[in-house]
C-alpha atoms as a PDB file:
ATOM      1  CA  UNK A   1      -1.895  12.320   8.447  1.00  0.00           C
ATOM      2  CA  UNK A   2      -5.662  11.863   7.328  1.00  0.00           C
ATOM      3  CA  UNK A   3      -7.040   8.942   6.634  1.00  0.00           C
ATOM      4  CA  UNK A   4      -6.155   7.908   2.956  1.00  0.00           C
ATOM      5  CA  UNK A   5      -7.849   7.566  -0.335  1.00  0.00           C
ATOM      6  CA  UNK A   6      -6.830   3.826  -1.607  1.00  0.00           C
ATOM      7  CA  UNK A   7      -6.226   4.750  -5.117  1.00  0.00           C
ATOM      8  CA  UNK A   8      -3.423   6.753  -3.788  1.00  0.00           C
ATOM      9  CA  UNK A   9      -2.015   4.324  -0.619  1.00  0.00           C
ATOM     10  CA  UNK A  10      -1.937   2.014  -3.724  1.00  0.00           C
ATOM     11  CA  UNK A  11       0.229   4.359  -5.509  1.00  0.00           C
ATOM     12  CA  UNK A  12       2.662   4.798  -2.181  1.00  0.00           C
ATOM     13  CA  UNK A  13       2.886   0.405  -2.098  1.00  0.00           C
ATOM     14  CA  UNK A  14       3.802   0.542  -5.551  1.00  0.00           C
ATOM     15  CA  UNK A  15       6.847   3.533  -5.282  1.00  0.00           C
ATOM     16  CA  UNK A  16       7.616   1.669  -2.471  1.00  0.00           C
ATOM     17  CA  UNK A  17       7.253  -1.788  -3.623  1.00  0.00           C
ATOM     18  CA  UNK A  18       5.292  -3.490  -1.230  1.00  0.00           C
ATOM     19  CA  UNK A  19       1.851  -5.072  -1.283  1.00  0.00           C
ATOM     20  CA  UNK A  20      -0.326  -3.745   0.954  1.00  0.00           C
ATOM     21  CA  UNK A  21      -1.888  -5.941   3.948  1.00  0.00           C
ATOM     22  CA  UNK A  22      -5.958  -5.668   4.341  1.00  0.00           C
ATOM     23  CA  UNK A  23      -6.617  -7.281   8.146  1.00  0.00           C
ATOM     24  CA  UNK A  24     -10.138  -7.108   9.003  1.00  0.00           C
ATOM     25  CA  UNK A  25     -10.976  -5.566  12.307  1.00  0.00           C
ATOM     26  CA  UNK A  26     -14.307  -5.937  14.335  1.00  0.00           C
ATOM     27  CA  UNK A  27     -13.537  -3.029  17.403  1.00  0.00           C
ATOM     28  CA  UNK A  28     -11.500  -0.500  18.869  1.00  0.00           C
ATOM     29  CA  UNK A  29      -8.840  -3.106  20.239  1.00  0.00           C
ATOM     30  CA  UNK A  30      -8.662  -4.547  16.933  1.00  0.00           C
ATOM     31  CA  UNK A  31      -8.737  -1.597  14.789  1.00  0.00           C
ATOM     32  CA  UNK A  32      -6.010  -0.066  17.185  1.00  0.00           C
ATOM     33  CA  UNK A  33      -3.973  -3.067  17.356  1.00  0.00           C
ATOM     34  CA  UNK A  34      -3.742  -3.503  13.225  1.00  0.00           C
ATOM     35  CA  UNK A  35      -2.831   0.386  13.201  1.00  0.00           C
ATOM     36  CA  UNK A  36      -0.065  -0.458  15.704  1.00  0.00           C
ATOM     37  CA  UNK A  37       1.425  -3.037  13.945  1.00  0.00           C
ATOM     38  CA  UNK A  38       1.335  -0.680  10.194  1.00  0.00           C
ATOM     39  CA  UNK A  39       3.415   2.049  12.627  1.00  0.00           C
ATOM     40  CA  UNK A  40       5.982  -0.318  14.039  1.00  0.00           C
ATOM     41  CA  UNK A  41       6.939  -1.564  10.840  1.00  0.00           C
ATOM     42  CA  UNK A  42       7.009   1.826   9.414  1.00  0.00           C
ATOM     43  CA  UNK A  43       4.798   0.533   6.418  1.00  0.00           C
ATOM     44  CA  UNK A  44       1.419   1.560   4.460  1.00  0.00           C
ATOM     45  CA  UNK A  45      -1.620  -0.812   4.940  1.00  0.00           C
ATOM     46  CA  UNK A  46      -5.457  -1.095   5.297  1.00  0.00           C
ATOM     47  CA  UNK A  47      -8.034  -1.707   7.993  1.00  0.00           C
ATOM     48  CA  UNK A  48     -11.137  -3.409   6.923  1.00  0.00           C
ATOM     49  CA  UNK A  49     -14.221  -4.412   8.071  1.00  0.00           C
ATOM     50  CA  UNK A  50     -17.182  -6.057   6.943  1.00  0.00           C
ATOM     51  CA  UNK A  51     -20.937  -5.805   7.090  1.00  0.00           C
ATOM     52  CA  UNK A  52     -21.182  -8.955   9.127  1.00  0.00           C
ATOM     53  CA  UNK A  53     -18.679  -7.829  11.930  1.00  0.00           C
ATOM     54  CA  UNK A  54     -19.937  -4.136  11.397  1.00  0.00           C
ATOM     55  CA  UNK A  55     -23.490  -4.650  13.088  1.00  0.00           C
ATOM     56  CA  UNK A  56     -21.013  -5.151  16.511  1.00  0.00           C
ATOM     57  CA  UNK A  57     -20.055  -1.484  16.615  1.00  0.00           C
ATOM     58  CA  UNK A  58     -22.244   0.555  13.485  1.00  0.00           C
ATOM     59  CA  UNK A  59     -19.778   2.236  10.350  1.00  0.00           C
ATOM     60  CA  UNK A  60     -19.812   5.216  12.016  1.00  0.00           C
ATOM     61  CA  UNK A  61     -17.788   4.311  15.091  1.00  0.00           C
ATOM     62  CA  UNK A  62     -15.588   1.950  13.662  1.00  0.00           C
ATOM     63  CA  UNK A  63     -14.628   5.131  11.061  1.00  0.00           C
ATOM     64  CA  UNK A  64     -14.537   7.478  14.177  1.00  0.00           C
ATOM     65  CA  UNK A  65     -12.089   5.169  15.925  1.00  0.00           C
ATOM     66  CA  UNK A  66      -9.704   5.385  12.860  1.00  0.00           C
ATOM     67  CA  UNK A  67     -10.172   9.042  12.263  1.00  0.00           C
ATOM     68  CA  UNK A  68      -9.022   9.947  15.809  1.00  0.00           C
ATOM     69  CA  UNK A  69      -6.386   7.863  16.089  1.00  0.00           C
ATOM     70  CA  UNK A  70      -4.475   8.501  12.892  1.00  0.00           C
ATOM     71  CA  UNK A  71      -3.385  11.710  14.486  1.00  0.00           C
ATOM     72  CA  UNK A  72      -1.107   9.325  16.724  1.00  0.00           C
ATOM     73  CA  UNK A  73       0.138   7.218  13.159  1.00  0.00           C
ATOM     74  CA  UNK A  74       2.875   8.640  10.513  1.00  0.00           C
ATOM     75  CA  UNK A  75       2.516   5.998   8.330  1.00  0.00           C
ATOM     76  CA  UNK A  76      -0.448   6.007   5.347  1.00  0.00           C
ATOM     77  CA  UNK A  77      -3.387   3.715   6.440  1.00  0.00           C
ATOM     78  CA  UNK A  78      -6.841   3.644   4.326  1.00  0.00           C
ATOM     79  CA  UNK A  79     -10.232   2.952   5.487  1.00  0.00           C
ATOM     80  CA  UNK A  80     -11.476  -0.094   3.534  1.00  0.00           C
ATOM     81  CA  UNK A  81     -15.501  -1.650   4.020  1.00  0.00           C
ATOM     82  CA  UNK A  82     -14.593  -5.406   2.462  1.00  0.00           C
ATOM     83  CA  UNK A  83     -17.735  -7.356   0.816  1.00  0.00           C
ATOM     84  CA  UNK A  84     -20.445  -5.341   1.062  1.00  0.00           C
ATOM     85  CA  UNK A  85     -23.429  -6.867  -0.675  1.00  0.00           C
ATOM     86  CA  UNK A  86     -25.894  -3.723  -0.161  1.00  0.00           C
ATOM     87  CA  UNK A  87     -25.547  -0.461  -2.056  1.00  0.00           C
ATOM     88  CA  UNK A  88     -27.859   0.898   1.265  1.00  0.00           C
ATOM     89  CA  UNK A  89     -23.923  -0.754   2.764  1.00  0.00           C
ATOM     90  CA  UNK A  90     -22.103   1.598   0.744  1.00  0.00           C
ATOM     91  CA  UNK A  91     -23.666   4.331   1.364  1.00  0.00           C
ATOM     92  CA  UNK A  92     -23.452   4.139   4.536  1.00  0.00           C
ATOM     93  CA  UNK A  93     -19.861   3.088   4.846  1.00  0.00           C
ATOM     94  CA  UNK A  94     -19.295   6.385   2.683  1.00  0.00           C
ATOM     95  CA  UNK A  95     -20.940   8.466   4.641  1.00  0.00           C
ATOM     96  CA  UNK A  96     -19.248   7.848   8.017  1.00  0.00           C
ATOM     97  CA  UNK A  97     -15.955   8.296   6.169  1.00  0.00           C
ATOM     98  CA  UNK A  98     -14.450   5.148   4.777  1.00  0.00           C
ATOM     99  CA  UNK A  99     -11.941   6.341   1.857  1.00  0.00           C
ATOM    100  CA  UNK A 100     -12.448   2.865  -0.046  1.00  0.00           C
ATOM    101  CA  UNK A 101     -15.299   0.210  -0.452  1.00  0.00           C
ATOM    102  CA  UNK A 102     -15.331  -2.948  -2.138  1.00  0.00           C
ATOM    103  CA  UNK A 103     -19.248  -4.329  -3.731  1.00  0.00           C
ATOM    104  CA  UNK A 104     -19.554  -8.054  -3.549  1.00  0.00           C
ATOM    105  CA  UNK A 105     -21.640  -9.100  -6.443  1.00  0.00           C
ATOM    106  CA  UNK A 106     -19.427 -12.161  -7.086  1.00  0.00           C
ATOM    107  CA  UNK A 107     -21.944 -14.569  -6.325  1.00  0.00           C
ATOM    108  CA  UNK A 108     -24.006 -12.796  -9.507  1.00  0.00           C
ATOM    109  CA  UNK A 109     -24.643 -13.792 -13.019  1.00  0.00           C
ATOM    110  CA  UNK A 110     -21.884 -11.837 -14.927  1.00  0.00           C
ATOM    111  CA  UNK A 111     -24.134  -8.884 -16.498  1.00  0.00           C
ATOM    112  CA  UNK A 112     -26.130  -8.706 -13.132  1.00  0.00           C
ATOM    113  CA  UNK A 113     -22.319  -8.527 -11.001  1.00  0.00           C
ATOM    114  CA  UNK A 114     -21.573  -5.812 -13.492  1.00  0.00           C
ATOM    115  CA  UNK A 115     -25.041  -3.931 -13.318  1.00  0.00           C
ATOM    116  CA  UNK A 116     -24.898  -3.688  -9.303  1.00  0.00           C
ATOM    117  CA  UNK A 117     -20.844  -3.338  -9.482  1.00  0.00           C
ATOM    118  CA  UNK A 118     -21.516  -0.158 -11.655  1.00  0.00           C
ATOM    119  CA  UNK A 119     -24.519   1.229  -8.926  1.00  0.00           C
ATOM    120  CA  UNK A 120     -21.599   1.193  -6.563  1.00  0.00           C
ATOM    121  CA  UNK A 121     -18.967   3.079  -8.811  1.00  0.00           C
ATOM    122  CA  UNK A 122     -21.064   5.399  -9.851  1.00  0.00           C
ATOM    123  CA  UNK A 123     -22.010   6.448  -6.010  1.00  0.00           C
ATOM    124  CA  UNK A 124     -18.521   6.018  -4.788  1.00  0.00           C
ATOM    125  CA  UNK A 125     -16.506   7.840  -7.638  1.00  0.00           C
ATOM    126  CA  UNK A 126     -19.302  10.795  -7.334  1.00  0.00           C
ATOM    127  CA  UNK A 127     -17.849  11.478  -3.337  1.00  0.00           C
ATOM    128  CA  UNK A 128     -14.395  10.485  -4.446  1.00  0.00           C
ATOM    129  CA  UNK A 129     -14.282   6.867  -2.689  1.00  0.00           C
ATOM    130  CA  UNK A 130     -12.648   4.284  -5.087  1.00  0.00           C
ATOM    131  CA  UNK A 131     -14.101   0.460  -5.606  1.00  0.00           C
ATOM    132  CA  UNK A 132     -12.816  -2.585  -5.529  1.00  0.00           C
ATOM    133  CA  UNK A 133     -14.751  -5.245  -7.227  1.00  0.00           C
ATOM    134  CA  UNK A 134     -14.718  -8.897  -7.559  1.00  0.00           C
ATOM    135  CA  UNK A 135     -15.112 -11.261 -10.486  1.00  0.00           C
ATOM    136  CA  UNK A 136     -14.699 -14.931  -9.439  1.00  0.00           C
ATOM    137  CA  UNK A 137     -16.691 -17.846  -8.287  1.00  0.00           C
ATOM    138  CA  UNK A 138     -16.740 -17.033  -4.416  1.00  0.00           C
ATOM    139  CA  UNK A 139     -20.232 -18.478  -3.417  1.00  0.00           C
ATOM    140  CA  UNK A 140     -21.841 -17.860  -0.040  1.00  0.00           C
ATOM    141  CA  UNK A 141     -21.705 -15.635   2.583  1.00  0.00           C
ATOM    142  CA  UNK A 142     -18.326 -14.283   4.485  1.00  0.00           C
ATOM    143  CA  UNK A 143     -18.236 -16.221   7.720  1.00  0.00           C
ATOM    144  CA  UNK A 144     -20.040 -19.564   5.985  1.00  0.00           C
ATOM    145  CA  UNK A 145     -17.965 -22.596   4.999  1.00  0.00           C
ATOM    146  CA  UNK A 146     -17.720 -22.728   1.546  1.00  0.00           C
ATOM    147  CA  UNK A 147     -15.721 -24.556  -1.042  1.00  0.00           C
ATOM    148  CA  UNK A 148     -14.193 -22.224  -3.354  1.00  0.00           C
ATOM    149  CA  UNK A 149     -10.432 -23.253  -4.447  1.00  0.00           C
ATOM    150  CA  UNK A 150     -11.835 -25.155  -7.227  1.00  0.00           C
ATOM    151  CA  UNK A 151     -13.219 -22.135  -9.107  1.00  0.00           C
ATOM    152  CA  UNK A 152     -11.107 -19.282 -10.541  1.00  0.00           C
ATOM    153  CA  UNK A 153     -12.166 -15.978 -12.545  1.00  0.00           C
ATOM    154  CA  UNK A 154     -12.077 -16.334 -16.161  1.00  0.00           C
ATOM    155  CA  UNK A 155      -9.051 -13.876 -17.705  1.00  0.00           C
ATOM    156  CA  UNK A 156     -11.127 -13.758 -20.705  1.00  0.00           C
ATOM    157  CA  UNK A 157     -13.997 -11.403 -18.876  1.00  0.00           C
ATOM    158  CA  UNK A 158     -11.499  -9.411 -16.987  1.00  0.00           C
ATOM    159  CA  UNK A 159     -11.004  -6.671 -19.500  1.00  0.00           C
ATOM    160  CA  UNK A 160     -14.815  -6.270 -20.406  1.00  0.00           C
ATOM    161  CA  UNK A 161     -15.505  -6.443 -16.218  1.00  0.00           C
ATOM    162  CA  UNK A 162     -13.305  -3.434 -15.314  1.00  0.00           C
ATOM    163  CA  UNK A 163     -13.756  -1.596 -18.235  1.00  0.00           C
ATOM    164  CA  UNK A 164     -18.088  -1.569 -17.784  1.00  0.00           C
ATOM    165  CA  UNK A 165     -17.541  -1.550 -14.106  1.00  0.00           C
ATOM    166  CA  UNK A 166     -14.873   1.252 -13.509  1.00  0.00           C
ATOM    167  CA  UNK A 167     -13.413  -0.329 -10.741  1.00  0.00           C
ATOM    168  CA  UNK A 168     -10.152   0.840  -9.615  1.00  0.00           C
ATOM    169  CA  UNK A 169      -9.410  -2.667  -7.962  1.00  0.00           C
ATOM    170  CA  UNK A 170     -10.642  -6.094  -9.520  1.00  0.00           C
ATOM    171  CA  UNK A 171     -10.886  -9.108  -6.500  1.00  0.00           C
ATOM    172  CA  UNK A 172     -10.161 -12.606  -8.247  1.00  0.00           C
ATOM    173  CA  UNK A 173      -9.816 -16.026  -7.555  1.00  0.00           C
ATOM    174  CA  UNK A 174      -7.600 -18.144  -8.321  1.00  0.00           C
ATOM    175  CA  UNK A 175      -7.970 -21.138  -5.779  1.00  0.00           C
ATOM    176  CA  UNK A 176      -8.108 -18.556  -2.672  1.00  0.00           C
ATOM    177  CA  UNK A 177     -10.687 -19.373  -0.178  1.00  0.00           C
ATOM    178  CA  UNK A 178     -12.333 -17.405   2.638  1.00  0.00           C
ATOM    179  CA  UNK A 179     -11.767 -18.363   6.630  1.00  0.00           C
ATOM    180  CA  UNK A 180      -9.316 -21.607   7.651  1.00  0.00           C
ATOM    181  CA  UNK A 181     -12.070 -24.308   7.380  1.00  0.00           C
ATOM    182  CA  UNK A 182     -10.988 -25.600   3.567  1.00  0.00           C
ATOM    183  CA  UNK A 183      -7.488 -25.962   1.787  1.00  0.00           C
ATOM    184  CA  UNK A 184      -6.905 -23.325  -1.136  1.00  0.00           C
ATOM    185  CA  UNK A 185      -4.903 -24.185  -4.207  1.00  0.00           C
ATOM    186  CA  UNK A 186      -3.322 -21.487  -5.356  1.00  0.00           C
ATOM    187  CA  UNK A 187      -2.461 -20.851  -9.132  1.00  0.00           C
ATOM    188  CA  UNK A 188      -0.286 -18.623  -9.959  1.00  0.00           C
ATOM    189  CA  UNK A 189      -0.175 -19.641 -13.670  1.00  0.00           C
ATOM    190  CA  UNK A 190      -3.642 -18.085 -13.182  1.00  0.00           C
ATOM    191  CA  UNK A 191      -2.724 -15.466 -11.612  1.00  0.00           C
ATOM    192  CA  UNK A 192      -0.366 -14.540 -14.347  1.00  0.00           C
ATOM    193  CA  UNK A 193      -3.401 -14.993 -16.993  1.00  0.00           C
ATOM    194  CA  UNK A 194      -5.190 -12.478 -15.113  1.00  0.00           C
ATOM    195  CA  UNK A 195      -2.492 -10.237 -14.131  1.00  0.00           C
ATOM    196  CA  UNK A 196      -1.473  -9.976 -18.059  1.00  0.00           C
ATOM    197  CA  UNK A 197      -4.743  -8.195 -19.039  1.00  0.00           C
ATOM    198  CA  UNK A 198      -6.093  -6.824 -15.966  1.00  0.00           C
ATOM    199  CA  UNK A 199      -6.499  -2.767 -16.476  1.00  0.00           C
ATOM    200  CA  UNK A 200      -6.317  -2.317 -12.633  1.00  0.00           C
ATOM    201  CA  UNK A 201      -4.257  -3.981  -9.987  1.00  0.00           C
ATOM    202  CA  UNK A 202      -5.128  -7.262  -7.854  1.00  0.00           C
ATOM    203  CA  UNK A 203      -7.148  -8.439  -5.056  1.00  0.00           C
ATOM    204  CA  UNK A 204      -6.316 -11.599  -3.195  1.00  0.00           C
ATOM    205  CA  UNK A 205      -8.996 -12.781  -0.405  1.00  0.00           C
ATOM    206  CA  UNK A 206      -8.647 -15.287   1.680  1.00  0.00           C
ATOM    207  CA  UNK A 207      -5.039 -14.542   2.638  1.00  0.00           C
ATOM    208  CA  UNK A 208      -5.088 -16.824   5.785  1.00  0.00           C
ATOM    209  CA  UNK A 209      -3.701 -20.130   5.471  1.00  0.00           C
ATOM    210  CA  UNK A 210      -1.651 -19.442   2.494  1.00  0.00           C
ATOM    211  CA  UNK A 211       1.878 -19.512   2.480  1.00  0.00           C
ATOM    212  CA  UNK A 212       3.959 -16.367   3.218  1.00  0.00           C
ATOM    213  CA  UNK A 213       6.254 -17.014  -0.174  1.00  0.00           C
ATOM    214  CA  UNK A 214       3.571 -17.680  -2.085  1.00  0.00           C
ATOM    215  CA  UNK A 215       1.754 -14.781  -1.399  1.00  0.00           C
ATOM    216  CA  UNK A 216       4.771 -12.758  -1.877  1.00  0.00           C
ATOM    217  CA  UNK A 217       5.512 -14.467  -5.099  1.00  0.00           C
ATOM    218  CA  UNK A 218       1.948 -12.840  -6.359  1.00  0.00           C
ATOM    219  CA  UNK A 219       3.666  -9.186  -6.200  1.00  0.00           C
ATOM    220  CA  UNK A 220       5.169  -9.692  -9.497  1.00  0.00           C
ATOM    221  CA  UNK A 221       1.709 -10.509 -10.857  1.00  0.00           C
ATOM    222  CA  UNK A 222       0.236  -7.179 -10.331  1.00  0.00           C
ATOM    223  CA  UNK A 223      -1.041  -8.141  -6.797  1.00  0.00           C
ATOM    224  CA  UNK A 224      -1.606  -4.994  -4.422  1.00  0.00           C
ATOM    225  CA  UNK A 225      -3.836  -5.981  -1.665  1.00  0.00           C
ATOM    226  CA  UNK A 226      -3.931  -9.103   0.409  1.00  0.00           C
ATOM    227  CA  UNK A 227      -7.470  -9.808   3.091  1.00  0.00           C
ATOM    228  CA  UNK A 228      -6.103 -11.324   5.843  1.00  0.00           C
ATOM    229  CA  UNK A 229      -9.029 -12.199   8.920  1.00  0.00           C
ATOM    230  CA  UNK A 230      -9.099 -15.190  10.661  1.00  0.00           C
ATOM    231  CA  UNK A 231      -5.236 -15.137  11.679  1.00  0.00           C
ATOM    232  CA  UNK A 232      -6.347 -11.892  13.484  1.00  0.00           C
ATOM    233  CA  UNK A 233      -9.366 -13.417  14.927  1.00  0.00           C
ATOM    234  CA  UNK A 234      -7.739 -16.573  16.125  1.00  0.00           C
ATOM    235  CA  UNK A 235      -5.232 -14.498  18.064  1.00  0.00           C
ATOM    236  CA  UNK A 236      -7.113 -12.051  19.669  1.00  0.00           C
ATOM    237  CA  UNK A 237      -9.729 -14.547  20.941  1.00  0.00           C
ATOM    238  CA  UNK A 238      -6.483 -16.550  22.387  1.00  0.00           C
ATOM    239  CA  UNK A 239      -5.226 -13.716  23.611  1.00  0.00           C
ATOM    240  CA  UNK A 240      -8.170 -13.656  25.967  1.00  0.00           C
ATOM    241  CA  UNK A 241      -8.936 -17.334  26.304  1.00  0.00           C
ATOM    242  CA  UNK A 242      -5.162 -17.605  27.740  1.00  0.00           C
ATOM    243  CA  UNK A 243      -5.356 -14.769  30.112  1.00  0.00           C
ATOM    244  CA  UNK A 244      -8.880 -16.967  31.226  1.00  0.00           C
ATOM    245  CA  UNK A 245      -6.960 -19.942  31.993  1.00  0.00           C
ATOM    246  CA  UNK A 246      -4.374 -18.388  33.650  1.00  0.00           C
ATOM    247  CA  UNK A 247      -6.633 -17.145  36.191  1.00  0.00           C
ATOM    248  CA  UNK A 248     -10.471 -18.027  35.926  1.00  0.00           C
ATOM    249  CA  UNK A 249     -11.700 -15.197  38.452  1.00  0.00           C
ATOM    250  CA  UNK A 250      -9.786 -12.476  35.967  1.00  0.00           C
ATOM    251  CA  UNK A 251     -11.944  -9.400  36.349  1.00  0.00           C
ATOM    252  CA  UNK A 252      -9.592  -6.607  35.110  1.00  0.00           C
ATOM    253  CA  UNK A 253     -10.815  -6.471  31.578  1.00  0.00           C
ATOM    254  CA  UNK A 254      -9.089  -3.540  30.228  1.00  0.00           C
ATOM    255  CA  UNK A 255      -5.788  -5.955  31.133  1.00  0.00           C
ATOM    256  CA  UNK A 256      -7.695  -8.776  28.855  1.00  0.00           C
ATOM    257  CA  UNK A 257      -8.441  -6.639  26.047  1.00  0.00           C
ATOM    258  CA  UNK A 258      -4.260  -4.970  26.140  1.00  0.00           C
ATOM    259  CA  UNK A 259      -3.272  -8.412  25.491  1.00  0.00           C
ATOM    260  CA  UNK A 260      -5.676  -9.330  23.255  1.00  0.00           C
ATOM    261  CA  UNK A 261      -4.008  -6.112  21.402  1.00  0.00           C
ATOM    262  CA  UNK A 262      -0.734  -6.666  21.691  1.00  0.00           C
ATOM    263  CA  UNK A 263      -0.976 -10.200  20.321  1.00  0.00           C
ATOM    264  CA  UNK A 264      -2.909  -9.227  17.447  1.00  0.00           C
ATOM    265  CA  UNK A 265      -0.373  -6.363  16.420  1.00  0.00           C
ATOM    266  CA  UNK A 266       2.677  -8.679  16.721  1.00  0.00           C
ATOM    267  CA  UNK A 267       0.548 -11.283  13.939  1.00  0.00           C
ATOM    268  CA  UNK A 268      -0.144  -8.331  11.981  1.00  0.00           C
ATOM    269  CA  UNK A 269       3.390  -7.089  12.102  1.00  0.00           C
ATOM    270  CA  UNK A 270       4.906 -10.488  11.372  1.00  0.00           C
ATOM    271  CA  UNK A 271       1.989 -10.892   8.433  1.00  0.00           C
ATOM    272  CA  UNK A 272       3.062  -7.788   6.768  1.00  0.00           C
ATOM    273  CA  UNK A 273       6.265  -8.421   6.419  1.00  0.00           C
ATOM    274  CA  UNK A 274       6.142 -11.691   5.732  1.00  0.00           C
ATOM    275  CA  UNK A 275       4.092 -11.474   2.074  1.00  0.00           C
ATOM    276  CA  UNK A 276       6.513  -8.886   1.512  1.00  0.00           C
ATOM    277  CA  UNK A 277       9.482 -11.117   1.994  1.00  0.00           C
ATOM    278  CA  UNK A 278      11.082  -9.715   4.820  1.00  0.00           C
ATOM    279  CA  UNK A 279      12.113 -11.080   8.058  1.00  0.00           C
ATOM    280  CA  UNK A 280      10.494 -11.381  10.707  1.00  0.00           C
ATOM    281  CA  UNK A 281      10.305 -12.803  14.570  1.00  0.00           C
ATOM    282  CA  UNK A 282       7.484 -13.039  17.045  1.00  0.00           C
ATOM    283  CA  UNK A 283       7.938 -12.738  20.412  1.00  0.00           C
ATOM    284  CA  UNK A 284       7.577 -15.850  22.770  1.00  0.00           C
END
């Protein structure tokens, strides 16, 4: 199965009822691992990554990674570049195969986020590679420390947003933060607000450190796509840090890096089906 086109892995989570997990990879191991974990729970989901974690490995080997594994994966997995603030980003991203892209212009003056969000449509719907866009009050860069919970997108610009910008996915906030360093407040009376005139499904960021029912209460709100990062990061870089202290002259790296995988597919699996309100155990 080729790597898919979001619009229509969005389409398979909603026949099938599930949202659809983003997890943000920065290499192979991690891009493997997050495929892994999509297989073993026999469920549709998306690997991301972002400009600032890109510049480790280039978009073009990060999307050859994906594209020659999926051959070894049955279930439907898109290719997803998450807050790109370039359109030179995009195009790029694009070009080395990524079947979705999401333009960060949140940060923007409203006209000016809907000026550069409609650059990127135009380019991505002319080589068939849906957008996600944001409208919200998330401030700052990616990986900065930032405090965002306090400011949520206004339902009253949604409809004139999506409509101008043609996205396909609209990126809100409603109390969500990015990374673990701050406390979100999620509303889902917001959320609701929003969800009750959006034209185009839901984007939660920030997924780490929020509840797994709340999350999976958002489904009913029009909610497709949850970003999920730092739980990722945090075990992966654990994953190695334990193997460290369990033996501080460790040279056999591809051992390292196996574990590092393994315990970033079983979060990944337990993540998924947790915001989808399923059961789940993790291994001790």
């Amino acid at each position: 199965m080729p790597l898919l086109n979001m619009n229509d892995l969005v389409k398979i989570a909603h026949n099938h009822d599930v949202m659809l997990p983003a997890f943000n990879t920065t290499n192979m191991e991690m891009t493997l691992a997050i495929m892994d974990a999509f297989e073993q729970n026999g469920m549709p989901g998306i690997v991301q990554i972002a400009p600032t974690n890109v510049k480790l490995t280039g978009y073009d080997f990060i999307a050859e990674v994906a594209k020659r594994a999926i051959s070894d994966y049955t279930v439907p997995i898109a290719l997803h570049l998450d807050h790109a603030k370039t359109l030179d980003d995009v195009r790029q991203a694009v070009n080395a195969g990524f079947t979705s892209i999401m333009i960060d212009g949140a940060a923007l003056p409203f006209e000016e986020n809907i000026r550069f969000s409609r650059q990127a449509v135009d380019f991505c719907h002319a080589n068939g590679v849906p957008v996600e866009a944001e409208l919200g009050a998330i401030k700052g860069k990616e990986d900065d420390h930032v405090s965002e919970a306090d400011y949520k997108t206004d339902p009253d610009q949604v409809v004139e947003f999506v409509e101008r910008t043609g996205c396909d996915l609209l990126a809100v906030s409603i109390g969500n933060v990015h990374g673990l360093e701050d406390t979100p407040k999620i509303d889902l009376d917001h959320l609701a607000k929003i969800a009750a005139v959006s034209p185009c499904p839901l984007v939660l960021h920030g997924g780490s450190g929020i509840p797994y029912e709340t999350i999976a209460a958002m489904k009913q709100y029009n909610m497709v796509k949850i970003n999920i990062a730092s739980d990722l990061r945090q075990a992966f870089i654990r994953a190695v840090a334990g193997d460290y202290e369990a033996n501080h002259n460790e040279a056999n790296l591809a051992k390292v890096l196996m574990d590092a995988r393994t315990a970033v597919t079983e979060v990944a699996m337990k993540t998924q089906l947790a915001i989808n309100g399923m059961p789940y155990e993790i291994a001790a």
